[in-house]
PDB file of N, CA and C in Angstrom:
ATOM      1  N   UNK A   1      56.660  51.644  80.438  1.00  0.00           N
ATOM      2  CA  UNK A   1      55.959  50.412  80.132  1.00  0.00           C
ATOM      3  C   UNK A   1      56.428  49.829  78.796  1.00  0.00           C
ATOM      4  N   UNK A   2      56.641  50.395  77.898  1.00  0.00           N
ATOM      5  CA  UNK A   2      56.764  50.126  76.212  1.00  0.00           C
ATOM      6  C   UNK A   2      58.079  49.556  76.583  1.00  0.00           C
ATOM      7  N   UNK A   3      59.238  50.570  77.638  1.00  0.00           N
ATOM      8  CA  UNK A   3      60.643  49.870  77.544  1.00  0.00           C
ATOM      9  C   UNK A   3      60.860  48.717  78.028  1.00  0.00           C
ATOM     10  N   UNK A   4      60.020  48.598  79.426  1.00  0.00           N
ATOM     11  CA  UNK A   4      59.866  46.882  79.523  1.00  0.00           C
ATOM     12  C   UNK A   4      59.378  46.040  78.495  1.00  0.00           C
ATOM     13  N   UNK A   5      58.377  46.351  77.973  1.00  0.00           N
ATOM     14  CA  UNK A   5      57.814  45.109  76.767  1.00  0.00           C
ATOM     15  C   UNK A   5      59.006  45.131  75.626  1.00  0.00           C
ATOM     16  N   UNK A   6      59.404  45.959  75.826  1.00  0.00           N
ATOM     17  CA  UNK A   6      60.360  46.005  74.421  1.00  0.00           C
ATOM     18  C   UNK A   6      61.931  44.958  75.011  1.00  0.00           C
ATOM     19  N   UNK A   7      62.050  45.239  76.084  1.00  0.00           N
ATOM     20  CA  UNK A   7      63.290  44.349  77.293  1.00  0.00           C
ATOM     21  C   UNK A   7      62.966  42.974  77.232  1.00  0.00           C
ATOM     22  N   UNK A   8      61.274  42.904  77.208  1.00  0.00           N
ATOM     23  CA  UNK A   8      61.452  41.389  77.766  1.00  0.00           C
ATOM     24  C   UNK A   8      60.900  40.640  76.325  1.00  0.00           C
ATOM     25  N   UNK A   9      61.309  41.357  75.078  1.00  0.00           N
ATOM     26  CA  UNK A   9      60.485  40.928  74.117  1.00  0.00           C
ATOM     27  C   UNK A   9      62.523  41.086  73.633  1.00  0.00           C
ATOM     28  N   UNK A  10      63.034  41.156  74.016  1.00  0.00           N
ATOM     29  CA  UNK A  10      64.639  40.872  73.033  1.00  0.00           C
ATOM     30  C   UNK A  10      65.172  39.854  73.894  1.00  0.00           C
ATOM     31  N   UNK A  11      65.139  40.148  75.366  1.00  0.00           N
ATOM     32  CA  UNK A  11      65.355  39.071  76.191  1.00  0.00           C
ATOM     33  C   UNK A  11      64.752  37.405  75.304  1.00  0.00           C
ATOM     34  N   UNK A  12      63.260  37.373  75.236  1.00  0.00           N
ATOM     35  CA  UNK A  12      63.155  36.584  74.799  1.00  0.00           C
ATOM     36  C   UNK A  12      63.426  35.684  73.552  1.00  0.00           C
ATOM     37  N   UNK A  13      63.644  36.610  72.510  1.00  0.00           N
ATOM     38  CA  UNK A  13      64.502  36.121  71.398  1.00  0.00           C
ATOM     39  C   UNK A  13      65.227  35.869  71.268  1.00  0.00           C
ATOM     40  N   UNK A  14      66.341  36.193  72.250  1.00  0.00           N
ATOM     41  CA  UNK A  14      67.993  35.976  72.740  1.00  0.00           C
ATOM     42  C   UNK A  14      67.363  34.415  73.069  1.00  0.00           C
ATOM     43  N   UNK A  15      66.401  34.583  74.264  1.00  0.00           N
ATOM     44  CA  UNK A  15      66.445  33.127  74.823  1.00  0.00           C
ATOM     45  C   UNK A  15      66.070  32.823  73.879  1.00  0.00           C
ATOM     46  N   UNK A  16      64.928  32.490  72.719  1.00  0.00           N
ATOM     47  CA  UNK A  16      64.645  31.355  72.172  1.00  0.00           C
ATOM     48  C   UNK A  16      65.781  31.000  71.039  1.00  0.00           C
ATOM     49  N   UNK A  17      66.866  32.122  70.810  1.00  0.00           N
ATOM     50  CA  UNK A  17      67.853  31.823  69.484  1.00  0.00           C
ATOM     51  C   UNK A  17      68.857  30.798  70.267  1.00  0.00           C
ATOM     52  N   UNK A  18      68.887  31.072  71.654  1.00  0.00           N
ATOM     53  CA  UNK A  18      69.754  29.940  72.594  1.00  0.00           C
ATOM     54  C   UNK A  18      69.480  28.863  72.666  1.00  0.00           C
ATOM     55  N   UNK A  19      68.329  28.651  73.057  1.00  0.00           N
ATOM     56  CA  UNK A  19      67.584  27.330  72.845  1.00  0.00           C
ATOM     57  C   UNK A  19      68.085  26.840  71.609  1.00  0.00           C
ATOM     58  N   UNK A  20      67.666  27.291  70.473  1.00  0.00           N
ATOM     59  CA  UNK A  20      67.607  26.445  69.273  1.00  0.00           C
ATOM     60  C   UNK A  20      69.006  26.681  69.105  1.00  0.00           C
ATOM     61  N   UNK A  21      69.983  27.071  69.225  1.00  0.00           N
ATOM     62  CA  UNK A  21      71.404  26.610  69.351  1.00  0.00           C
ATOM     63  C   UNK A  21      72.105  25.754  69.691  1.00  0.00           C
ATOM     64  N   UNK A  22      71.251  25.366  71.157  1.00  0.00           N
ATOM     65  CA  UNK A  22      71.135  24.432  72.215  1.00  0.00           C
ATOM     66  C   UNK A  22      71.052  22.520  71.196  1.00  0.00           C
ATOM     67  N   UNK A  23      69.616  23.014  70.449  1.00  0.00           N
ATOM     68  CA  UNK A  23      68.989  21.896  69.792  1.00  0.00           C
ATOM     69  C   UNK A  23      69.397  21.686  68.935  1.00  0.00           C
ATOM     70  N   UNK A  24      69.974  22.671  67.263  1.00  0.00           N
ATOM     71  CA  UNK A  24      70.897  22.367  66.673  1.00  0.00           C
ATOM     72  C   UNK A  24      72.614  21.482  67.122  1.00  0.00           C
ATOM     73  N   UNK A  25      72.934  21.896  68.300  1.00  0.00           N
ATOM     74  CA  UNK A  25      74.206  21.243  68.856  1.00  0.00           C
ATOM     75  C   UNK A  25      74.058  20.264  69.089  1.00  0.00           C
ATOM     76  N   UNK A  26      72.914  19.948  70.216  1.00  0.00           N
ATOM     77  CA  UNK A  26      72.816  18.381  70.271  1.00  0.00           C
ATOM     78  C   UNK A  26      72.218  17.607  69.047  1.00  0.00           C
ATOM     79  N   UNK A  27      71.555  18.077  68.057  1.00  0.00           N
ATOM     80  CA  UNK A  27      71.123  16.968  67.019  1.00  0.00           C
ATOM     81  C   UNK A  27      72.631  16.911  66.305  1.00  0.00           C
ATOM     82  N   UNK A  28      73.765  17.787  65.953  1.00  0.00           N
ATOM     83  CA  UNK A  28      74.442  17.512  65.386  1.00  0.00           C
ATOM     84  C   UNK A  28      75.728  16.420  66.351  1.00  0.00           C
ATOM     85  N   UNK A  29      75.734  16.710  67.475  1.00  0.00           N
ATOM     86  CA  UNK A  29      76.162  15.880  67.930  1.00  0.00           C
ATOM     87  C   UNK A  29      75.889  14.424  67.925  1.00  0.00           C
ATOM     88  N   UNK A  30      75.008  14.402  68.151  1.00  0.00           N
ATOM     89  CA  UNK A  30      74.082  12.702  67.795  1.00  0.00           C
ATOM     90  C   UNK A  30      74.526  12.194  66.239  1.00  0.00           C
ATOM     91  N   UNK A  31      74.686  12.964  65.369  1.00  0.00           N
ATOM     92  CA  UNK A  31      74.927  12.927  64.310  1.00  0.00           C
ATOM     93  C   UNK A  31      76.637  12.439  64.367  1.00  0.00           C
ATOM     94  N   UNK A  32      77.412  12.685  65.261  1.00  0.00           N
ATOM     95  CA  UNK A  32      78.286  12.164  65.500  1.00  0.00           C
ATOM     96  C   UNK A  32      79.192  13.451  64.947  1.00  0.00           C
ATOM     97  N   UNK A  33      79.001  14.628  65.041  1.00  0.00           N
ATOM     98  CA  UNK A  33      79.833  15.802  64.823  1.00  0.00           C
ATOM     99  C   UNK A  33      80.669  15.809  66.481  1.00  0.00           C
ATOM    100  N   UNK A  34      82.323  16.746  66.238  1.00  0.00           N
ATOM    101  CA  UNK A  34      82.771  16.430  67.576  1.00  0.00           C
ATOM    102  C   UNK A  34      82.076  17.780  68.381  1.00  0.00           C
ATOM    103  N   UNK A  35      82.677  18.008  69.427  1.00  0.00           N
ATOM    104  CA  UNK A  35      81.368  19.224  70.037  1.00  0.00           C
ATOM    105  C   UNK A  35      82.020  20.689  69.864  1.00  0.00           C
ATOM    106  N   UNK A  36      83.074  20.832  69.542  1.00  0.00           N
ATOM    107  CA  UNK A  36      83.577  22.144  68.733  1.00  0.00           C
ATOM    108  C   UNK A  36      82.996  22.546  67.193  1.00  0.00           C
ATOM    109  N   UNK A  37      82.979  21.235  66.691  1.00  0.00           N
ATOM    110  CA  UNK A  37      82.578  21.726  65.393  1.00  0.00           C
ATOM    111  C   UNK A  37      81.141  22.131  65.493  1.00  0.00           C
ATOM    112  N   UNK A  38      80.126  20.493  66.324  1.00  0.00           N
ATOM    113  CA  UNK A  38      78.512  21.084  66.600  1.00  0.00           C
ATOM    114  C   UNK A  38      78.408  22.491  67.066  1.00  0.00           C
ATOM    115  N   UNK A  39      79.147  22.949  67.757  1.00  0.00           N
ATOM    116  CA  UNK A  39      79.178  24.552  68.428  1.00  0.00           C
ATOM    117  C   UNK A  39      78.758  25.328  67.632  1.00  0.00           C
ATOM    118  N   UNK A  40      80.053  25.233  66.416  1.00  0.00           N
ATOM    119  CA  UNK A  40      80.019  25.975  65.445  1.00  0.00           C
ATOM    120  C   UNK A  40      79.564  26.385  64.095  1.00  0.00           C
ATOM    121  N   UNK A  41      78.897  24.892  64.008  1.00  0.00           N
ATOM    122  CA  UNK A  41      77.478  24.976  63.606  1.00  0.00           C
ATOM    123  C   UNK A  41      76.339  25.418  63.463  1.00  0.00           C
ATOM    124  N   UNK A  42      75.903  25.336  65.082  1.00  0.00           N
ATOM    125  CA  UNK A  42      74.486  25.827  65.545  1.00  0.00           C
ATOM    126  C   UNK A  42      74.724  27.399  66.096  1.00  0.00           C
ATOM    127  N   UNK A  43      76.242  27.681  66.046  1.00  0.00           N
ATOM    128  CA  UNK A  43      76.231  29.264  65.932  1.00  0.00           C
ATOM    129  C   UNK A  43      75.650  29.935  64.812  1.00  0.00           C
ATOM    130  N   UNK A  44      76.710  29.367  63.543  1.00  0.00           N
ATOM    131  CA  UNK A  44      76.217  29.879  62.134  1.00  0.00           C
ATOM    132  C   UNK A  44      74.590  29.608  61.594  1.00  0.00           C
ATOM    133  N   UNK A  45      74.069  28.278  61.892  1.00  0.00           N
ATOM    134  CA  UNK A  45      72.845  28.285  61.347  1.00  0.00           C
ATOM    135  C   UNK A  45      71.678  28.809  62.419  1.00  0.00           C
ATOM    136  N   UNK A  46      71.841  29.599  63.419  1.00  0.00           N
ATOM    137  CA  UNK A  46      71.285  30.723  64.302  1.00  0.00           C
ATOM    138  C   UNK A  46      71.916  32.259  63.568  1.00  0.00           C
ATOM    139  N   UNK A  47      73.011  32.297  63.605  1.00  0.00           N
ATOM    140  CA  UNK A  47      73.239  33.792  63.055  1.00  0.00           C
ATOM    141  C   UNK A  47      72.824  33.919  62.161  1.00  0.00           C
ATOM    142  N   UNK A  48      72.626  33.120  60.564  1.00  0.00           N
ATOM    143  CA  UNK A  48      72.056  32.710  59.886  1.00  0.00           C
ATOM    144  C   UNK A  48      70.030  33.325  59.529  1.00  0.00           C
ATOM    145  N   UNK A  49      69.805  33.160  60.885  1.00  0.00           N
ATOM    146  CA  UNK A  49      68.293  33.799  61.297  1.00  0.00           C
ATOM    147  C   UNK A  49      68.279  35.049  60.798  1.00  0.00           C
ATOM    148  N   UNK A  50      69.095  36.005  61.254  1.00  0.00           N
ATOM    149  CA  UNK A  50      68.921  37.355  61.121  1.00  0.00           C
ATOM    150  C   UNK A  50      68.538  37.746  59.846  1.00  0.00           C
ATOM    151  N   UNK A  51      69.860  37.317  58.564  1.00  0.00           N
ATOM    152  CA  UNK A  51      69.497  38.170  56.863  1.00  0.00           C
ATOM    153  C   UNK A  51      68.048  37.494  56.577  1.00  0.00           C
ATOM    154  N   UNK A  52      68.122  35.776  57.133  1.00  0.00           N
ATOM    155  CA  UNK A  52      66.656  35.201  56.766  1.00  0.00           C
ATOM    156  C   UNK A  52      65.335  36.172  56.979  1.00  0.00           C
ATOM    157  N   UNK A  53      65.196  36.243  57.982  1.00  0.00           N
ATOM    158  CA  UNK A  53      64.271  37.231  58.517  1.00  0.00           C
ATOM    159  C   UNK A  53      64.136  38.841  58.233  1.00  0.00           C
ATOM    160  N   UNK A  54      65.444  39.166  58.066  1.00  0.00           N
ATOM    161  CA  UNK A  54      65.201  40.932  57.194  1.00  0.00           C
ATOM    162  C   UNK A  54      64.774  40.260  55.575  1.00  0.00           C
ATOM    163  N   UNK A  55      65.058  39.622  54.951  1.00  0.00           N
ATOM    164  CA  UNK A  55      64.293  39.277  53.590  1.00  0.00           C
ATOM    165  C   UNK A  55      63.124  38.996  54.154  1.00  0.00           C
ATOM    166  N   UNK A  56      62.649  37.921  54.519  1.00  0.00           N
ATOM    167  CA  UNK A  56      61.420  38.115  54.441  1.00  0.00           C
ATOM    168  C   UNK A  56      60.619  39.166  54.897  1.00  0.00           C
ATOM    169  N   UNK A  57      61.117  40.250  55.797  1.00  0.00           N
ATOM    170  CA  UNK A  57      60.400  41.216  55.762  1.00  0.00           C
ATOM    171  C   UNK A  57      60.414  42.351  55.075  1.00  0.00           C
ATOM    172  N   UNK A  58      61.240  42.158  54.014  1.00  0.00           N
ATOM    173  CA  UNK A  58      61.439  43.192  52.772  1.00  0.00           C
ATOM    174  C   UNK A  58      60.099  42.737  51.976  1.00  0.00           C
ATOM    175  N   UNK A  59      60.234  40.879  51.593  1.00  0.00           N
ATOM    176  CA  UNK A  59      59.382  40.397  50.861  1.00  0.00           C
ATOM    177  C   UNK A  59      57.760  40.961  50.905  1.00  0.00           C
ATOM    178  N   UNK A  60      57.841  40.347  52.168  1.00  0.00           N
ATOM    179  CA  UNK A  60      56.028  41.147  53.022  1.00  0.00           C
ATOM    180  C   UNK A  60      55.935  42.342  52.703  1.00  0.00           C
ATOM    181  N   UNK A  61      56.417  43.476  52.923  1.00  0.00           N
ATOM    182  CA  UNK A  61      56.426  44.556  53.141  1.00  0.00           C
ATOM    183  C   UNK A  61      56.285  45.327  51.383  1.00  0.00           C
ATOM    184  N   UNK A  62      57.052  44.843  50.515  1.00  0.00           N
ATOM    185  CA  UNK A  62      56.547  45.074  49.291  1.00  0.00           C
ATOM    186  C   UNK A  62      55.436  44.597  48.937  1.00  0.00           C
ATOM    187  N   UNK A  63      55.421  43.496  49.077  1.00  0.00           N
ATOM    188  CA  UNK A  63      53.928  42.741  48.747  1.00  0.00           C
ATOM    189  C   UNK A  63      52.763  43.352  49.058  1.00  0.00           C
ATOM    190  N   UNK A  64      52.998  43.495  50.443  1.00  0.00           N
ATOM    191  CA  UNK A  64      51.484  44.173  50.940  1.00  0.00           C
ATOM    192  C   UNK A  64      51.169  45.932  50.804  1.00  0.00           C
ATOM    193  N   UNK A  65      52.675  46.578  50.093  1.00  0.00           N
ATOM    194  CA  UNK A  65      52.776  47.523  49.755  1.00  0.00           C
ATOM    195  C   UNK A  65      52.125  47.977  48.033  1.00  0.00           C
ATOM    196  N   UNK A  66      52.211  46.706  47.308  1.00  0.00           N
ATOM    197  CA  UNK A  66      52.201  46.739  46.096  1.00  0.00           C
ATOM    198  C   UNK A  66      53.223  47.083  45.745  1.00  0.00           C
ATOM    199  N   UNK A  67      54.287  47.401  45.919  1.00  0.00           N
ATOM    200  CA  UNK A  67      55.756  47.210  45.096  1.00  0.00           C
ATOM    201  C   UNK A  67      55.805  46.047  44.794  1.00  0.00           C
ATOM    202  N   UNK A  68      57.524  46.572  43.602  1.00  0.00           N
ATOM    203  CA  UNK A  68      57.927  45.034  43.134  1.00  0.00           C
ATOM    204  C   UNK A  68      59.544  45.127  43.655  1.00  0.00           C
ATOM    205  N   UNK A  69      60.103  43.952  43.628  1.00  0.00           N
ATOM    206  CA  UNK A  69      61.245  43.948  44.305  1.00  0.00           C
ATOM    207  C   UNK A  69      61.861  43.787  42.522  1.00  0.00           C
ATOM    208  N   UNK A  70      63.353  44.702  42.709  1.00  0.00           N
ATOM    209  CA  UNK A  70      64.549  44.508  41.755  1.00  0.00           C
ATOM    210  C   UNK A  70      64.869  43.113  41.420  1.00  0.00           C
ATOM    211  N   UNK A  71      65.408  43.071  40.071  1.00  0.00           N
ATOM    212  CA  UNK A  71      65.963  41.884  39.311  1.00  0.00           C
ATOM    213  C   UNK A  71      67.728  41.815  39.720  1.00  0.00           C
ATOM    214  N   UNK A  72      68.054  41.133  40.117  1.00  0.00           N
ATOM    215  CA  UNK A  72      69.479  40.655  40.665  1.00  0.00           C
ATOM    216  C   UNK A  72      69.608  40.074  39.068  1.00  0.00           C
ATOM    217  N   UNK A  73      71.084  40.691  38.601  1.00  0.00           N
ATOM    218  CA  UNK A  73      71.499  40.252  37.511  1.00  0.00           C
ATOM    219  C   UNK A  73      73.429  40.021  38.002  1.00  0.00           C
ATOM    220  N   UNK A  74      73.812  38.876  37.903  1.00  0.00           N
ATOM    221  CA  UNK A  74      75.209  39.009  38.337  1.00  0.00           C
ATOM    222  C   UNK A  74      76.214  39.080  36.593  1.00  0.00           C
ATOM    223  N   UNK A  75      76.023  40.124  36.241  1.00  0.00           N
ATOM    224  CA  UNK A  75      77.013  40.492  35.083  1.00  0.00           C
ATOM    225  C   UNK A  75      78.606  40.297  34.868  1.00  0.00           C
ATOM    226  N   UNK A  76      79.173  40.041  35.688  1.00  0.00           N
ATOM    227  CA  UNK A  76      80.725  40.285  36.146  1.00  0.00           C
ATOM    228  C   UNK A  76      80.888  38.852  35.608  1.00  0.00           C
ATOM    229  N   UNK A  77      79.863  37.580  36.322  1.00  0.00           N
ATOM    230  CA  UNK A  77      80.411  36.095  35.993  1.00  0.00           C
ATOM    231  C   UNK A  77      80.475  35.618  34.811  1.00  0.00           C
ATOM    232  N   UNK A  78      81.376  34.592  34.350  1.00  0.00           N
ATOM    233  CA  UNK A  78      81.160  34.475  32.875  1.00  0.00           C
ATOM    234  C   UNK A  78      81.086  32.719  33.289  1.00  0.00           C
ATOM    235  N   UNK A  79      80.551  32.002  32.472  1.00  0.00           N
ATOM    236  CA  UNK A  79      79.876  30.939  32.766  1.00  0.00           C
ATOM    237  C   UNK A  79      81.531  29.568  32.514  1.00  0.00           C
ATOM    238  N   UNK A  80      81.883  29.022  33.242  1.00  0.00           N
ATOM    239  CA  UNK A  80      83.094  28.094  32.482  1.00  0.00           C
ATOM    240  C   UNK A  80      82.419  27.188  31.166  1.00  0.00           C
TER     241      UNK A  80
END
């Protein structure tokens, strides 16, 4: 039972990341993008979903943990 809910619960995210692939392509098309580039577009700003979504569930997950999340310091750059 769990492996079906778990089947038709990726199934469905597949479908809804298609969809909105779907909808990103055609708004960029309308936009007057040609339809290789819209493609490749609404690929990246769908693949795009994934790191979005593991941060925010780092974010939550400390939060409601009471942790604190690390300071990102980029040391290496030197400013022009």
């Amino acid at each position: 039972m769990a492996e079906t809910l778990r089947a038709g619960l990726s199934l469905g995210l597949l479908g809804g990341h298609a969809l909105l692939a779907l909808r990103i392509q055609r708004k960029m098309r309308a936009r007057g993008l040609a339809a290789a580039d819209a493609r490749l577009y609404a690929a990246f700003c769908v693949l795009g979903k994934l790191p979005q979504g593991l941060g925010q569930a780092l974010y939550w997950s400390k939060r409601l943990t009471g942790r604190r999340g690390g300071l990102i310091e980029y040391k290496g750059a030197q400013a022009p």
